[in-house]
C-alpha atoms as a PDB file:
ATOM      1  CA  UNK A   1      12.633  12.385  34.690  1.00  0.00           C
ATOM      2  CA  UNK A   2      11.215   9.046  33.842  1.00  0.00           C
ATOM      3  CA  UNK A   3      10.782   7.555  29.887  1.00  0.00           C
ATOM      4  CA  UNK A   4       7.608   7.666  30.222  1.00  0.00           C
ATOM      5  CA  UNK A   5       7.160  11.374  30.870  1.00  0.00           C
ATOM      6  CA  UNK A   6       9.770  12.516  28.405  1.00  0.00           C
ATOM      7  CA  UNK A   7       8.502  10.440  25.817  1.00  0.00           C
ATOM      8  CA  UNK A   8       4.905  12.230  26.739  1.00  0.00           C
ATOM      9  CA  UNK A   9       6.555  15.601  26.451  1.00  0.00           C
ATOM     10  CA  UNK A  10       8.425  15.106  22.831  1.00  0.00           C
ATOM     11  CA  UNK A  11       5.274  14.340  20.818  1.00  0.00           C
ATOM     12  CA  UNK A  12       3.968  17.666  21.732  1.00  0.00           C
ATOM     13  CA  UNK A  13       3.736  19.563  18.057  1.00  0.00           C
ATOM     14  CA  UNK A  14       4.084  22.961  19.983  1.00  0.00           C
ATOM     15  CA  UNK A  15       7.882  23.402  19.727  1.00  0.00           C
ATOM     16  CA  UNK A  16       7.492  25.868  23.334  1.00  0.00           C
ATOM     17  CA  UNK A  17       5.540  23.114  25.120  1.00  0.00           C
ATOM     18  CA  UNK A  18       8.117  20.965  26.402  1.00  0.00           C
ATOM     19  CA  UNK A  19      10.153  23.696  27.021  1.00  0.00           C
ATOM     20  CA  UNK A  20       7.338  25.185  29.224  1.00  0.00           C
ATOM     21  CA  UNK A  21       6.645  21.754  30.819  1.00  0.00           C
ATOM     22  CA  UNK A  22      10.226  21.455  31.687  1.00  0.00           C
ATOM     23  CA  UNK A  23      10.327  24.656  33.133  1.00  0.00           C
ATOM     24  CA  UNK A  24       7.224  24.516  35.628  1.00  0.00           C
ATOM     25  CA  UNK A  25       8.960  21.035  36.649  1.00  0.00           C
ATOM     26  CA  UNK A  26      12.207  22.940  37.819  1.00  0.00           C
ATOM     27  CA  UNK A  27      10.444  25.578  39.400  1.00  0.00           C
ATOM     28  CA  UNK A  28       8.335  23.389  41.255  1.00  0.00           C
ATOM     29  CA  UNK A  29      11.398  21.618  42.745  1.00  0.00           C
ATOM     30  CA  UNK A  30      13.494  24.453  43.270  1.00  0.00           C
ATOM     31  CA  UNK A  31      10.630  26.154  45.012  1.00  0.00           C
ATOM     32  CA  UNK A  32       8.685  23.628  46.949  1.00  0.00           C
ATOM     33  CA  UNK A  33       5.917  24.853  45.015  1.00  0.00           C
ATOM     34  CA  UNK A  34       3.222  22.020  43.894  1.00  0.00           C
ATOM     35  CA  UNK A  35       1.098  24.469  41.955  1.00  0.00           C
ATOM     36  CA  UNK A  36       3.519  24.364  39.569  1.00  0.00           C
ATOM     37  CA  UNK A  37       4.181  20.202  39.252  1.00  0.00           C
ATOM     38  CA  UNK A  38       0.384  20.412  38.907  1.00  0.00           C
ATOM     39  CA  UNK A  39       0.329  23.006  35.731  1.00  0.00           C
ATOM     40  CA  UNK A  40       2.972  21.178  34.200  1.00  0.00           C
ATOM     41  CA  UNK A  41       0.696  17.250  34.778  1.00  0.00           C
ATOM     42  CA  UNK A  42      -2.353  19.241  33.200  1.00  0.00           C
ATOM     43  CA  UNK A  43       0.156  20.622  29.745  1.00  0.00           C
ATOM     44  CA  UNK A  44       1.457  16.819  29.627  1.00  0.00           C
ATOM     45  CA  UNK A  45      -1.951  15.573  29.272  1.00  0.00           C
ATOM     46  CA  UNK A  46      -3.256  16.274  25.107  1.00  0.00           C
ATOM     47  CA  UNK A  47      -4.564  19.631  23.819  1.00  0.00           C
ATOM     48  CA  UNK A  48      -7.773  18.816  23.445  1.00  0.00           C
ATOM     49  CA  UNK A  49      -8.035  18.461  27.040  1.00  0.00           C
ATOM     50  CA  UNK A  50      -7.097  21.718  27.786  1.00  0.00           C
ATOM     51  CA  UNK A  51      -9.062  24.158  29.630  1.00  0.00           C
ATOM     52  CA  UNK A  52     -11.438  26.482  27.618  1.00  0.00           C
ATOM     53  CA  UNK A  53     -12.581  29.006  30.032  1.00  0.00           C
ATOM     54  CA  UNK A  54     -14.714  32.108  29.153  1.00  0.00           C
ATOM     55  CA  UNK A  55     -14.226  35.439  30.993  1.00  0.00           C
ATOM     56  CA  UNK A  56     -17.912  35.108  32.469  1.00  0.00           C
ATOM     57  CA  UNK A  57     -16.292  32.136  34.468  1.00  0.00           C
ATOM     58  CA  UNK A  58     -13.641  34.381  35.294  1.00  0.00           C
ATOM     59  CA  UNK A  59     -15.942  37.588  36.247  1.00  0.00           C
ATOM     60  CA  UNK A  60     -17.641  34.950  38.741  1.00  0.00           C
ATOM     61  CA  UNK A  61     -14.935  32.774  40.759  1.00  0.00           C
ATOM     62  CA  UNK A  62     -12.415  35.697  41.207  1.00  0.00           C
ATOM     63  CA  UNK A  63     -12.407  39.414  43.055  1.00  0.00           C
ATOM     64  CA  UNK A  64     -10.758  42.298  42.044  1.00  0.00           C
ATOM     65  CA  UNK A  65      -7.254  42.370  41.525  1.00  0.00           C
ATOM     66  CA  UNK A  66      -6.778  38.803  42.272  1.00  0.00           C
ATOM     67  CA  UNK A  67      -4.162  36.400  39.833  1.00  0.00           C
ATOM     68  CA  UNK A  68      -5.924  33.731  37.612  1.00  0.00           C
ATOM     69  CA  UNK A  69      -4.222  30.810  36.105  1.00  0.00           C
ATOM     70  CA  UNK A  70      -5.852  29.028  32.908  1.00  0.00           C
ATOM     71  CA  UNK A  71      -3.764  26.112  31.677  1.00  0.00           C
ATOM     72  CA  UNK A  72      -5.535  26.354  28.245  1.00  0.00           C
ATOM     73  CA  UNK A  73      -6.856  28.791  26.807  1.00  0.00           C
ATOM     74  CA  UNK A  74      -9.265  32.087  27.956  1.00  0.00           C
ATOM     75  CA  UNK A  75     -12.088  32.960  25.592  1.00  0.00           C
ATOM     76  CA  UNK A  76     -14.007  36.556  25.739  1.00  0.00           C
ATOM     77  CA  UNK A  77     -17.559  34.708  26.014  1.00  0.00           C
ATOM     78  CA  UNK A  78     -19.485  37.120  28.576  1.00  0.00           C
ATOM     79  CA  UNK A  79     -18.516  40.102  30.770  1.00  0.00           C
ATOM     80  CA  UNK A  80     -15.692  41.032  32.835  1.00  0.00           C
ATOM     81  CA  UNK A  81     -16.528  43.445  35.850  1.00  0.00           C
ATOM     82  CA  UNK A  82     -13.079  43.456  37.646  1.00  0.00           C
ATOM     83  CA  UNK A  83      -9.502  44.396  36.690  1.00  0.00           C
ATOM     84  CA  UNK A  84      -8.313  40.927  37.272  1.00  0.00           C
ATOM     85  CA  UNK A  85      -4.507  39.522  36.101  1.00  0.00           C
ATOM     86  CA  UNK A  86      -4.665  36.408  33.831  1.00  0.00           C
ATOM     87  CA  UNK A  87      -1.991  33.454  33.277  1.00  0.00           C
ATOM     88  CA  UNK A  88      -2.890  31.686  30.212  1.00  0.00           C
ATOM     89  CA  UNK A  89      -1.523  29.840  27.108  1.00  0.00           C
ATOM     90  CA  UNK A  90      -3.669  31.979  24.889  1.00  0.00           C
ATOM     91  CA  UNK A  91      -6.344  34.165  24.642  1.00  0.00           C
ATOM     92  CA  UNK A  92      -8.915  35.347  21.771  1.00  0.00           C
ATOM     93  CA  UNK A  93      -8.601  38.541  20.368  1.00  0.00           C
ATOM     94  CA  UNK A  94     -12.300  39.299  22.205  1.00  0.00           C
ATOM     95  CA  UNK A  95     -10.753  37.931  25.691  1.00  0.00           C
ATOM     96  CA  UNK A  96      -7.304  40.587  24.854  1.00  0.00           C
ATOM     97  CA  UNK A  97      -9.920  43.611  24.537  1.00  0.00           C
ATOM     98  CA  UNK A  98     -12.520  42.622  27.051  1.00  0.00           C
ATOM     99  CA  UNK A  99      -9.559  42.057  30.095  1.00  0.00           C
ATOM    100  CA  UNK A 100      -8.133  45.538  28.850  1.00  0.00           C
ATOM    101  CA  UNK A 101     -10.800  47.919  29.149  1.00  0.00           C
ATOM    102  CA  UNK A 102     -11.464  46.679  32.770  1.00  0.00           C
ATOM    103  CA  UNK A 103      -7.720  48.249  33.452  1.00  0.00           C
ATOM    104  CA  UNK A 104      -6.701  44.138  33.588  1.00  0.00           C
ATOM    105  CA  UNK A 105      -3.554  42.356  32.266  1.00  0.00           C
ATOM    106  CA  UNK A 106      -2.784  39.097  30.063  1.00  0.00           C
ATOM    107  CA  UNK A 107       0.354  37.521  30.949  1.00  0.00           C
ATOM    108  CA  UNK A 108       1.940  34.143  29.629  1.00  0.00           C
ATOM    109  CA  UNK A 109       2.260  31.018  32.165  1.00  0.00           C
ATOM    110  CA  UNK A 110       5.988  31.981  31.495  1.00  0.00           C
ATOM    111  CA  UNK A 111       5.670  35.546  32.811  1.00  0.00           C
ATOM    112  CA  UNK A 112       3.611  34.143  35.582  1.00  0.00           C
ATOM    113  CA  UNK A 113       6.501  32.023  36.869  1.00  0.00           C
ATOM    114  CA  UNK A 114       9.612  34.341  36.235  1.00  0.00           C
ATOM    115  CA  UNK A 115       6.867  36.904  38.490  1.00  0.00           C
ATOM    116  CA  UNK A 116       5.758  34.629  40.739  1.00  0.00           C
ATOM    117  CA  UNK A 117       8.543  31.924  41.635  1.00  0.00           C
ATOM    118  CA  UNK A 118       6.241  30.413  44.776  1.00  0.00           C
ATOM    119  CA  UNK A 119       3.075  30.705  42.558  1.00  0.00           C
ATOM    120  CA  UNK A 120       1.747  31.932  46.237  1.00  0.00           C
ATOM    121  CA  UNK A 121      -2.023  33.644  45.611  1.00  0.00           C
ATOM    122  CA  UNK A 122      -3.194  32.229  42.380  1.00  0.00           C
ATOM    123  CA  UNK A 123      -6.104  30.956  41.564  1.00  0.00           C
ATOM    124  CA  UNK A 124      -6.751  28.173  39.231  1.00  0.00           C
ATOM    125  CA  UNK A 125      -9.092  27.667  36.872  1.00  0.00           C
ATOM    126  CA  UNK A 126     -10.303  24.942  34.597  1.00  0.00           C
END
């Protein structure tokens, strides 16, 4: 790893951010998966450019039972029609209840790779 990109990662004010960022990095190496070099270039980048997605977004660009990704955060703006599994850094409250009573699941990004080591099948959204 490069100064540059370490110096990137250390003035992160979430202590579990570079820790994450580190992570998706090895994984990505270790399994010849780019999905997860390109989560980690997204978390480098600042928090304010994070995604923001609502679960009508969600509702629309996925299918039943498929595996979402949201490197930011997932908001419970709209409906949710599907029992769909989500990656994200957070979620509202709203998002927790709405995903739930659709028979769906919230996961961490950290879950998501100890589950998924090839990140094969999931969906990204922004």
């Amino acid at each position: 790893m490069g100064k540059l990109s370490r110096k990137k990662i250390e003035r992160k004010t979430n202590p579990q951010m570079p820790e994450l960022i580190s992570s998706l990095k090895k994984k990505s190496y270790e399994e010849n998966a780019l999905i997860w070099k390109d989560i980690a270039k997204r978390l480098e980048k600042p928090r304010r450019t994070y995604a923001q997605v609502n679960l009508s977004k969600i509702n629309r660009n996925s299918i039943d039972n498929e595996l979402i990704l949201v490197p930011g955060k997932v908001l419970g703006a709209g409906e949710l029609k599907h029992a769909v599994k989500i990656a994200a850094l957070g979620f509202s409250e709203t998002a927790k209840q709405k995903v739930a009573e659709v028979g769906g699941k919230c996961i961490s990004i950290e879950s998501l790779l100890d589950e998924n080591p090839s990140g094969s099948g999931v969906r990204i959204l922004k």
